[in-house]
PDB file of N, CA and C in Angstrom:
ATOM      1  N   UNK A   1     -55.297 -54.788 -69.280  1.00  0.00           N
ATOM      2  CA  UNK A   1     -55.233 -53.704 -68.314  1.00  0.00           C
ATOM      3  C   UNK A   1     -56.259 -53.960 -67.219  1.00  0.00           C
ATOM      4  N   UNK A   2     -55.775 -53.620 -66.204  1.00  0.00           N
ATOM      5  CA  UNK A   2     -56.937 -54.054 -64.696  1.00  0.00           C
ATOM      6  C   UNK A   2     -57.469 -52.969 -64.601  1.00  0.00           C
ATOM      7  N   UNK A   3     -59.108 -52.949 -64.256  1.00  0.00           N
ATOM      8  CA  UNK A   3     -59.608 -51.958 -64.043  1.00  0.00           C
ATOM      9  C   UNK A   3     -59.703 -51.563 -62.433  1.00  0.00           C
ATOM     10  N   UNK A   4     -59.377 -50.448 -62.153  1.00  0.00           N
ATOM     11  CA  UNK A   4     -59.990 -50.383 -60.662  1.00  0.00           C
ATOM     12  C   UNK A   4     -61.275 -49.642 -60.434  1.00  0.00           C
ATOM     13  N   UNK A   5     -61.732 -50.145 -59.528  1.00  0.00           N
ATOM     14  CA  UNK A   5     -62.557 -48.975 -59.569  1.00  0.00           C
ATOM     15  C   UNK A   5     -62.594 -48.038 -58.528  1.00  0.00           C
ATOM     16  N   UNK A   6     -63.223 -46.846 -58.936  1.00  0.00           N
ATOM     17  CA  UNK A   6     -62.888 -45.203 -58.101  1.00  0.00           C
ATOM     18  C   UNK A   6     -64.244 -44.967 -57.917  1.00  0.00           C
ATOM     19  N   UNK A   7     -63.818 -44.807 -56.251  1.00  0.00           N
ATOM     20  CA  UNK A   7     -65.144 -44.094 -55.757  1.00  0.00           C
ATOM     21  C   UNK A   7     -64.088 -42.924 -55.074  1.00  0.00           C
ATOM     22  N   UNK A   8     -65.033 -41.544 -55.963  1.00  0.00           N
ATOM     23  CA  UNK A   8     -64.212 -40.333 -55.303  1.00  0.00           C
ATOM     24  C   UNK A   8     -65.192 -39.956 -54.688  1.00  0.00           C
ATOM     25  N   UNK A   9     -66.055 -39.997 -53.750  1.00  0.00           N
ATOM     26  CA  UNK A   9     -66.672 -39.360 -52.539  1.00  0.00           C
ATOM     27  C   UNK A   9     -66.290 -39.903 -50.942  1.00  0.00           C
ATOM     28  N   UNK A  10     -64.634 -40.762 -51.209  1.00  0.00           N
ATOM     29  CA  UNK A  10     -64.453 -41.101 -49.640  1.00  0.00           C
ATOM     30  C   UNK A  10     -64.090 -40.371 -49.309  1.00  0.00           C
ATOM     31  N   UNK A  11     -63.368 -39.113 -49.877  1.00  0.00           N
ATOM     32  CA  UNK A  11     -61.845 -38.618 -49.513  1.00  0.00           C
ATOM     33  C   UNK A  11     -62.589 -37.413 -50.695  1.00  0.00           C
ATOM     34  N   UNK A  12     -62.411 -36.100 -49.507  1.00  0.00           N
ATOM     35  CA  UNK A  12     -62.467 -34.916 -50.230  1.00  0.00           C
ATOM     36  C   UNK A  12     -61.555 -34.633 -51.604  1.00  0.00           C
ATOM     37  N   UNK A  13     -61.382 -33.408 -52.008  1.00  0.00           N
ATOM     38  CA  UNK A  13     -60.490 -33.275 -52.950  1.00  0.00           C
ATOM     39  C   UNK A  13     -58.879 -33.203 -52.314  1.00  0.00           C
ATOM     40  N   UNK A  14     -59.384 -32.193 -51.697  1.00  0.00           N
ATOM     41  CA  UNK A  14     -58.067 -32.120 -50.535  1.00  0.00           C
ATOM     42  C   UNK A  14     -57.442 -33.212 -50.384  1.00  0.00           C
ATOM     43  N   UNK A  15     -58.117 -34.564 -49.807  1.00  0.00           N
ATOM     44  CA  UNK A  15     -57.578 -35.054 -49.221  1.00  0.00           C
ATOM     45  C   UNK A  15     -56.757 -36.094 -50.030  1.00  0.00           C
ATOM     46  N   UNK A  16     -57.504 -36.070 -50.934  1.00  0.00           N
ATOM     47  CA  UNK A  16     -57.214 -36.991 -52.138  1.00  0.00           C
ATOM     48  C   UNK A  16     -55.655 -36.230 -52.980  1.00  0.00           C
ATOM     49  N   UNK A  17     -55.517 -35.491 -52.599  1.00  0.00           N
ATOM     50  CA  UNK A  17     -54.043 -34.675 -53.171  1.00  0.00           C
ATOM     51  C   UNK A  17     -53.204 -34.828 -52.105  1.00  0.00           C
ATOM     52  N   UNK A  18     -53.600 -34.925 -50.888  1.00  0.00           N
ATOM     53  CA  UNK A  18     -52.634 -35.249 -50.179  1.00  0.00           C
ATOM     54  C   UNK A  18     -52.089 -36.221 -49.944  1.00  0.00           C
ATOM     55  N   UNK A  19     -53.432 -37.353 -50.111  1.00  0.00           N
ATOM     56  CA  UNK A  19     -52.935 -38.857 -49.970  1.00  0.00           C
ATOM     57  C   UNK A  19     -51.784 -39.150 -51.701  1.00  0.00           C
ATOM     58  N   UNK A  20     -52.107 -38.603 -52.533  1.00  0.00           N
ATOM     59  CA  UNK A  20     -51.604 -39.345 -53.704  1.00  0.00           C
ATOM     60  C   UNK A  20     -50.351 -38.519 -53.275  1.00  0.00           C
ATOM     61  N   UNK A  21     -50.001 -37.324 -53.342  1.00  0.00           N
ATOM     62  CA  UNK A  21     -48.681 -37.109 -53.143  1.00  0.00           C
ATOM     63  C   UNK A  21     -47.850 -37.475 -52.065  1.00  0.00           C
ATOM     64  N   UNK A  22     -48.517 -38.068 -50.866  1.00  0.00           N
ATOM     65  CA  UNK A  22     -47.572 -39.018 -49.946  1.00  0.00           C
ATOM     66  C   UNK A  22     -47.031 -40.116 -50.941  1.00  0.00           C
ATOM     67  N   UNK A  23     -48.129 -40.856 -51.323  1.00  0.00           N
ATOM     68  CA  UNK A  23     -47.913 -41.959 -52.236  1.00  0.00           C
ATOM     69  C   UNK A  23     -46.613 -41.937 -52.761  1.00  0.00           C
ATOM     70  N   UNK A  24     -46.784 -41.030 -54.043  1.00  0.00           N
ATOM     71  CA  UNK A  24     -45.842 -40.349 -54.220  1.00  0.00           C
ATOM     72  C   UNK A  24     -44.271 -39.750 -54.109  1.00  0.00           C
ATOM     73  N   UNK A  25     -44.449 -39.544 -52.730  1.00  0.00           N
ATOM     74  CA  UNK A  25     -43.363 -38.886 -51.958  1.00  0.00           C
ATOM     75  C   UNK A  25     -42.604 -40.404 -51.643  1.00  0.00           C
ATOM     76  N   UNK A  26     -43.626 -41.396 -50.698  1.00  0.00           N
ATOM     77  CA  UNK A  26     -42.844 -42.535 -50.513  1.00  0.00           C
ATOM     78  C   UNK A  26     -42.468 -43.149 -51.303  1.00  0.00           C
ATOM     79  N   UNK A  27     -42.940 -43.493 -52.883  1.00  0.00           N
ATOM     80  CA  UNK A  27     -42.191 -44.368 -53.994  1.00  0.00           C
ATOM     81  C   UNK A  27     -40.943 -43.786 -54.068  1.00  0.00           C
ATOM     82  N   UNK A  28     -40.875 -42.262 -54.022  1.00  0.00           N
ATOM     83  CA  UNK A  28     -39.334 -41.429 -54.480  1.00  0.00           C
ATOM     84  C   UNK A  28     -38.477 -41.718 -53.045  1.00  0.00           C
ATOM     85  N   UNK A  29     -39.125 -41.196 -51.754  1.00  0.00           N
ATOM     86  CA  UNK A  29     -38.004 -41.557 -50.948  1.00  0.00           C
ATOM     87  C   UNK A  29     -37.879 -42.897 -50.433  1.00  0.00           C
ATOM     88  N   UNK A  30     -38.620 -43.670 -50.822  1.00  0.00           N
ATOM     89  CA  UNK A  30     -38.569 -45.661 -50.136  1.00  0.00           C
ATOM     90  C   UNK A  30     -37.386 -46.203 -50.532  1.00  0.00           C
ATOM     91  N   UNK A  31     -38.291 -46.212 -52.309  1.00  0.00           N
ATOM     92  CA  UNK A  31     -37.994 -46.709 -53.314  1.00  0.00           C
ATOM     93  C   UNK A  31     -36.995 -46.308 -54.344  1.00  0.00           C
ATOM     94  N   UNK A  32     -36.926 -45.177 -54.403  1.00  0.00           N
ATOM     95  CA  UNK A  32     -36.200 -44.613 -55.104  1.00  0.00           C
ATOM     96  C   UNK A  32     -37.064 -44.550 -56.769  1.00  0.00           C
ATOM     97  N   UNK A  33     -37.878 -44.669 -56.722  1.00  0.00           N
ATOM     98  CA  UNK A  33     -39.089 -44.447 -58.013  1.00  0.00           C
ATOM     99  C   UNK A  33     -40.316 -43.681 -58.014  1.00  0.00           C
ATOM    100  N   UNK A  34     -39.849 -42.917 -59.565  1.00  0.00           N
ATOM    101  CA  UNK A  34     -40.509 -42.058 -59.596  1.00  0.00           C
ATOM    102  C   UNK A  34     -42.109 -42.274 -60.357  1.00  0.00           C
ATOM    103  N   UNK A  35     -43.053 -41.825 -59.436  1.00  0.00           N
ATOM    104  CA  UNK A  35     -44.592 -42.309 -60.077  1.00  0.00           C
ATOM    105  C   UNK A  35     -45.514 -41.341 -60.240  1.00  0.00           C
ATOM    106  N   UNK A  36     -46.405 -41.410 -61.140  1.00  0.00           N
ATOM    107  CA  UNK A  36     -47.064 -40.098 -61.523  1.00  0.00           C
ATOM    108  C   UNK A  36     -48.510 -40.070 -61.090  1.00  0.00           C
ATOM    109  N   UNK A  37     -49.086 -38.935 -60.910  1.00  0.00           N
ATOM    110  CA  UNK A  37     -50.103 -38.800 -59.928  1.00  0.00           C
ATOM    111  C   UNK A  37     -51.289 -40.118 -60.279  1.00  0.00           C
ATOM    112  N   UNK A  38     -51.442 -40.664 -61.781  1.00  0.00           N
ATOM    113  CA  UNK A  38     -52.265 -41.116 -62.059  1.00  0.00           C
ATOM    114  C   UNK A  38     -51.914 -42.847 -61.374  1.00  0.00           C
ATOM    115  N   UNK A  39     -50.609 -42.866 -61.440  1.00  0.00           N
ATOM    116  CA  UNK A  39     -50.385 -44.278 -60.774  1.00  0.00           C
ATOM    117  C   UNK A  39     -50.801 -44.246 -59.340  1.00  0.00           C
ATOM    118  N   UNK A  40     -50.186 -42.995 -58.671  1.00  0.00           N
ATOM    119  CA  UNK A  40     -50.562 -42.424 -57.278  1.00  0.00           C
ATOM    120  C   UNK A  40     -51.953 -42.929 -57.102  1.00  0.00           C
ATOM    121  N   UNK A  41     -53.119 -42.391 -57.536  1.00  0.00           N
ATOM    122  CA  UNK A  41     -54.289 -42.573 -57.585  1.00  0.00           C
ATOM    123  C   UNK A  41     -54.796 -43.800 -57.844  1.00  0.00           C
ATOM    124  N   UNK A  42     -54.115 -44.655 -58.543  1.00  0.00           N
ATOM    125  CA  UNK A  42     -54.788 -45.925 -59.005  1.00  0.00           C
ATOM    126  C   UNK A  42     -54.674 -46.622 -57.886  1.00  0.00           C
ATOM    127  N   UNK A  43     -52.727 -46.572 -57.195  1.00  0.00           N
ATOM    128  CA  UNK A  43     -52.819 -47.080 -56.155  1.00  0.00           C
ATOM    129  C   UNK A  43     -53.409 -46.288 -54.515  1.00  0.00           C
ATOM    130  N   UNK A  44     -54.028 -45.475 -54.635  1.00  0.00           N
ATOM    131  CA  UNK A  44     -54.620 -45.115 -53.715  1.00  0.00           C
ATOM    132  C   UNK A  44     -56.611 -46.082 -53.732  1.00  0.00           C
ATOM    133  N   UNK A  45     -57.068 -45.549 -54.918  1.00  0.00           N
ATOM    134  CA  UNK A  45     -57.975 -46.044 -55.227  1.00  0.00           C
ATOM    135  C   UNK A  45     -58.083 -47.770 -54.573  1.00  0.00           C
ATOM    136  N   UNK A  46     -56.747 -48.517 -55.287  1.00  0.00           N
ATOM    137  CA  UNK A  46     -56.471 -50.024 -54.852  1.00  0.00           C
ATOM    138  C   UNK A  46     -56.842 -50.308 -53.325  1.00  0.00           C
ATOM    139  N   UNK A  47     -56.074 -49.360 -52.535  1.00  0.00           N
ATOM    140  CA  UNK A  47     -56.634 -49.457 -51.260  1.00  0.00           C
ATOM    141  C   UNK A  47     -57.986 -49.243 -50.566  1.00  0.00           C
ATOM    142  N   UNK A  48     -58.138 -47.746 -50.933  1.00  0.00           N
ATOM    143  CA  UNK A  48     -59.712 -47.851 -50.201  1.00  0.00           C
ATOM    144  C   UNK A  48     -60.639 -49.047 -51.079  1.00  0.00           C
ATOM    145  N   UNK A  49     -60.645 -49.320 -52.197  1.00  0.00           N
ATOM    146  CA  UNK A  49     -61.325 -50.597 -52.627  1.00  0.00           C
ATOM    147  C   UNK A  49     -60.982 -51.642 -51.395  1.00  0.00           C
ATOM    148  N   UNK A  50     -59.887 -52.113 -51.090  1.00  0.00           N
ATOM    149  CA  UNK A  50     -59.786 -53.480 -50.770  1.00  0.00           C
ATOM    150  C   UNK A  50     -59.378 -53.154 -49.271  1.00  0.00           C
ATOM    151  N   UNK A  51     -59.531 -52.529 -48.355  1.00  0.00           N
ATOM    152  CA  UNK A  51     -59.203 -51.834 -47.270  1.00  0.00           C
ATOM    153  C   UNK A  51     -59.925 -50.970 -46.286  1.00  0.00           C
ATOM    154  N   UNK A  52     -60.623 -50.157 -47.348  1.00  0.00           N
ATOM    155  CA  UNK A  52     -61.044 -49.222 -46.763  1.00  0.00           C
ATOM    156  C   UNK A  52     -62.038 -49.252 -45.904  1.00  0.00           C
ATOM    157  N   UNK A  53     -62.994 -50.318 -46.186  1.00  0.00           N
ATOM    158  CA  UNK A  53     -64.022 -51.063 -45.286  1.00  0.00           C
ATOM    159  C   UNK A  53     -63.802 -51.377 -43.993  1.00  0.00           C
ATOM    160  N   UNK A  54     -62.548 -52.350 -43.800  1.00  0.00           N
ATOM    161  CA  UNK A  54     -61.831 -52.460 -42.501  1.00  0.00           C
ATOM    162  C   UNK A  54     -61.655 -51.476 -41.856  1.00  0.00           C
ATOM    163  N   UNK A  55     -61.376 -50.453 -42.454  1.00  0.00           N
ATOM    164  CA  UNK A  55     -60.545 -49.611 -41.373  1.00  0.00           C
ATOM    165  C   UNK A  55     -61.786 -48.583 -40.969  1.00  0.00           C
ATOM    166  N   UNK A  56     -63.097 -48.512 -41.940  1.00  0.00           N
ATOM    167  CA  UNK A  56     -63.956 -47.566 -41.373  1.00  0.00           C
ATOM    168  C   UNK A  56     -64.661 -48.895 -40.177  1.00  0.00           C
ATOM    169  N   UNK A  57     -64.935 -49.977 -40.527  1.00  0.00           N
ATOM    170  CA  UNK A  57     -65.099 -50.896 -39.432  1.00  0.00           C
ATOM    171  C   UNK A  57     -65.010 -50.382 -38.015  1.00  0.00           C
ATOM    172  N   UNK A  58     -62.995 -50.808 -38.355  1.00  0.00           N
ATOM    173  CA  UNK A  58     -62.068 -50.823 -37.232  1.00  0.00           C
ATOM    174  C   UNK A  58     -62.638 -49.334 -36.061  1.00  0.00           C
ATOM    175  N   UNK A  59     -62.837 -48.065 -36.515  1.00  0.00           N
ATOM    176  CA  UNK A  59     -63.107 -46.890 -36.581  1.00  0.00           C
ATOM    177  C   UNK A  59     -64.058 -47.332 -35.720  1.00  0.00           C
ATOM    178  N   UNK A  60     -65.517 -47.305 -36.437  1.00  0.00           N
ATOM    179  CA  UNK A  60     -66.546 -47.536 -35.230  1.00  0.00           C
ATOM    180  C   UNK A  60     -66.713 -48.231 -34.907  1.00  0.00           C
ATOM    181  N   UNK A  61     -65.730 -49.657 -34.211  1.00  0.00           N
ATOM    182  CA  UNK A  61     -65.530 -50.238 -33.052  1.00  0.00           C
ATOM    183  C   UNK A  61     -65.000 -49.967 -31.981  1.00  0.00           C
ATOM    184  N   UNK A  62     -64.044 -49.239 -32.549  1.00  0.00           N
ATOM    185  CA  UNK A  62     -62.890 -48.050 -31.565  1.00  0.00           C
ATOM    186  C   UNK A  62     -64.273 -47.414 -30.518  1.00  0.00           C
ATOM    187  N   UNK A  63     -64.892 -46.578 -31.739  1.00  0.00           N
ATOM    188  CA  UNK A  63     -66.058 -45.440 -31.085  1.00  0.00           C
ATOM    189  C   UNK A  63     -66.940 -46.329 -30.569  1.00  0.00           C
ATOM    190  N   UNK A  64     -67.226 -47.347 -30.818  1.00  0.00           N
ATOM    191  CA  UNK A  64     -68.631 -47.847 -30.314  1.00  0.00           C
ATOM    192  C   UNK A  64     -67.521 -48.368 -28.635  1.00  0.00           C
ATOM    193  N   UNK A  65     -66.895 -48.815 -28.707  1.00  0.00           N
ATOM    194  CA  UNK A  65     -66.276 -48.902 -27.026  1.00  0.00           C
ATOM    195  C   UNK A  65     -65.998 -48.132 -26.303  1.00  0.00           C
ATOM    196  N   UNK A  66     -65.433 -46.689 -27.121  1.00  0.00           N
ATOM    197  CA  UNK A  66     -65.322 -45.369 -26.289  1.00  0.00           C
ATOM    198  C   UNK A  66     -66.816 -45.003 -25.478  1.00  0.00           C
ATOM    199  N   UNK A  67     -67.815 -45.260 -26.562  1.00  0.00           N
ATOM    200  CA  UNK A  67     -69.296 -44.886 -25.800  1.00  0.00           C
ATOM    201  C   UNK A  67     -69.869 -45.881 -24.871  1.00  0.00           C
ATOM    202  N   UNK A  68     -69.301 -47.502 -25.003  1.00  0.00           N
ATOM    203  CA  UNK A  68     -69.782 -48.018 -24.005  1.00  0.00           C
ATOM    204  C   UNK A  68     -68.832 -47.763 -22.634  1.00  0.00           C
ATOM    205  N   UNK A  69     -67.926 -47.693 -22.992  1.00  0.00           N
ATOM    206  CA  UNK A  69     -66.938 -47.292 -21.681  1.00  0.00           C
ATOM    207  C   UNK A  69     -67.689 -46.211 -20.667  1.00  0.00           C
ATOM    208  N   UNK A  70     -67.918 -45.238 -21.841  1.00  0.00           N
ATOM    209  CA  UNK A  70     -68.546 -43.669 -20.885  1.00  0.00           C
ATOM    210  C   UNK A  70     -69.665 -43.698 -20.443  1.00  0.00           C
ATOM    211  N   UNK A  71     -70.963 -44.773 -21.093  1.00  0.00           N
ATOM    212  CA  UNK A  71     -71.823 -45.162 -20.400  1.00  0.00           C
ATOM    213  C   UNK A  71     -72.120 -45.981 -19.131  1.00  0.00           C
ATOM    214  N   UNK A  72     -70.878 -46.976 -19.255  1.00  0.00           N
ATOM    215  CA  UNK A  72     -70.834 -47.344 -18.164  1.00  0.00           C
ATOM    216  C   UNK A  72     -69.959 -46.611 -16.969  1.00  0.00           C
ATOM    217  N   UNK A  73     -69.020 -45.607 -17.289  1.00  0.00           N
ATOM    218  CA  UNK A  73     -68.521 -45.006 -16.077  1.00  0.00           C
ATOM    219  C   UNK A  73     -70.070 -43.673 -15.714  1.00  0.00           C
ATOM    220  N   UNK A  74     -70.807 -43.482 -16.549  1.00  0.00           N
ATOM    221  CA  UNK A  74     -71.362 -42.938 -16.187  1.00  0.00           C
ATOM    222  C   UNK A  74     -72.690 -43.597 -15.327  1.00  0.00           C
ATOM    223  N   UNK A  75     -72.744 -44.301 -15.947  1.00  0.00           N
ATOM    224  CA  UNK A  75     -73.781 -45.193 -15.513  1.00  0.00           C
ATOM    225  C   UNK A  75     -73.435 -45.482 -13.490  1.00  0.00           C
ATOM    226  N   UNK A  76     -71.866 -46.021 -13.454  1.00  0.00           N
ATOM    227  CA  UNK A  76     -71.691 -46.256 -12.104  1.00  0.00           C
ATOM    228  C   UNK A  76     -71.646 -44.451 -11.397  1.00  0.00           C
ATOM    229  N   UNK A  77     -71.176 -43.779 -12.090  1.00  0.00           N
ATOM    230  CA  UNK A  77     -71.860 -42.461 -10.980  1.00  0.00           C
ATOM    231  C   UNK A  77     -72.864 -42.398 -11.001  1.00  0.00           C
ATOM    232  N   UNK A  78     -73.672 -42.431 -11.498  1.00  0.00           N
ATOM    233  CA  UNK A  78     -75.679 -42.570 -11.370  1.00  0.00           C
ATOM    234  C   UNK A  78     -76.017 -43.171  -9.936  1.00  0.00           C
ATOM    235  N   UNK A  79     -75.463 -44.539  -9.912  1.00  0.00           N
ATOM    236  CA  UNK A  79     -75.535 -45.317  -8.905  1.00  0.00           C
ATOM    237  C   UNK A  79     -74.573 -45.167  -7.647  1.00  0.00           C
ATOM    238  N   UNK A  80     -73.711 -44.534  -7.717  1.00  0.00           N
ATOM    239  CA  UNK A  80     -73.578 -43.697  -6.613  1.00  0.00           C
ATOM    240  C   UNK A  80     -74.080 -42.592  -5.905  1.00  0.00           C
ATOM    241  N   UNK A  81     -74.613 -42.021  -6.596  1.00  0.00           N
ATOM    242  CA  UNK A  81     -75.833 -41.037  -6.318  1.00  0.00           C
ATOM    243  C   UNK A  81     -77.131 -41.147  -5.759  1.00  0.00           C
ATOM    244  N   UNK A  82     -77.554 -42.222  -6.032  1.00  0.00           N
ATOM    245  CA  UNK A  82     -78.618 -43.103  -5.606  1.00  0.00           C
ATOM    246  C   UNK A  82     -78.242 -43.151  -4.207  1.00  0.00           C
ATOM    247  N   UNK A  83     -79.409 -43.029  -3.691  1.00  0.00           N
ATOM    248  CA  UNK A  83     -79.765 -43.498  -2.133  1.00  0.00           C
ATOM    249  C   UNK A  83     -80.643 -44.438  -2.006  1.00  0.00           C
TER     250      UNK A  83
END
C-alpha cells in the first residue's frame, strides 16, 4: 500500500470538501466511476504533495509582476511630476 502523505493545513475544511467532491463529481461524470471520499482525498492529497508547490510558486510570480508592473507605472508618474 502507498503511503501519501497529508498535510491538512493547505486547504481549510471547507475547502477540502469541496475539492474532494469535485474530485468526485468528475470520476462519476468523466469517467463514469464511482469513488469514495477517502479515495477523493488521497487523490487530492497526491496533488498538493506533488503540485502544489508549483502552483503556489506560479502564484507569487504572477503577484510579484503585478507589483513590479505598478511600481514601475507608478514610478513613471513620479517622474512626470518632477520638474
Amino acid at each position: 500500500m502507498n503511503h501519501i502523505e497529508r498535510n491538512t493545513n493547505l486547504l481549510s475544511k471547507e475547502e477540502r470538501k469541496i475539492a474532494t467532491d469535485a474530485i468526485i463529481g468528475y470520476f462519476f461524470t468523466e469517467r463514469k466511476e464511482e469513488i469514495g471520499v477517502i479515495a477523493a482525498e488521497d487523490i487530492l492529497n497526491f496533488f498538493l504533495l506533488h503540485v502544489g508547490t508549483q502552483i503556489y510558486n506560479n502564484g507569487l510570480e504572477i503577484a510579484r509582476s503585478a507589483i513590479d508592473k505598478g511600481f514601475e507605472e507608478s514610478n513613471s508618474k513620479i517622474s512626470e511630476l518632477m520638474q
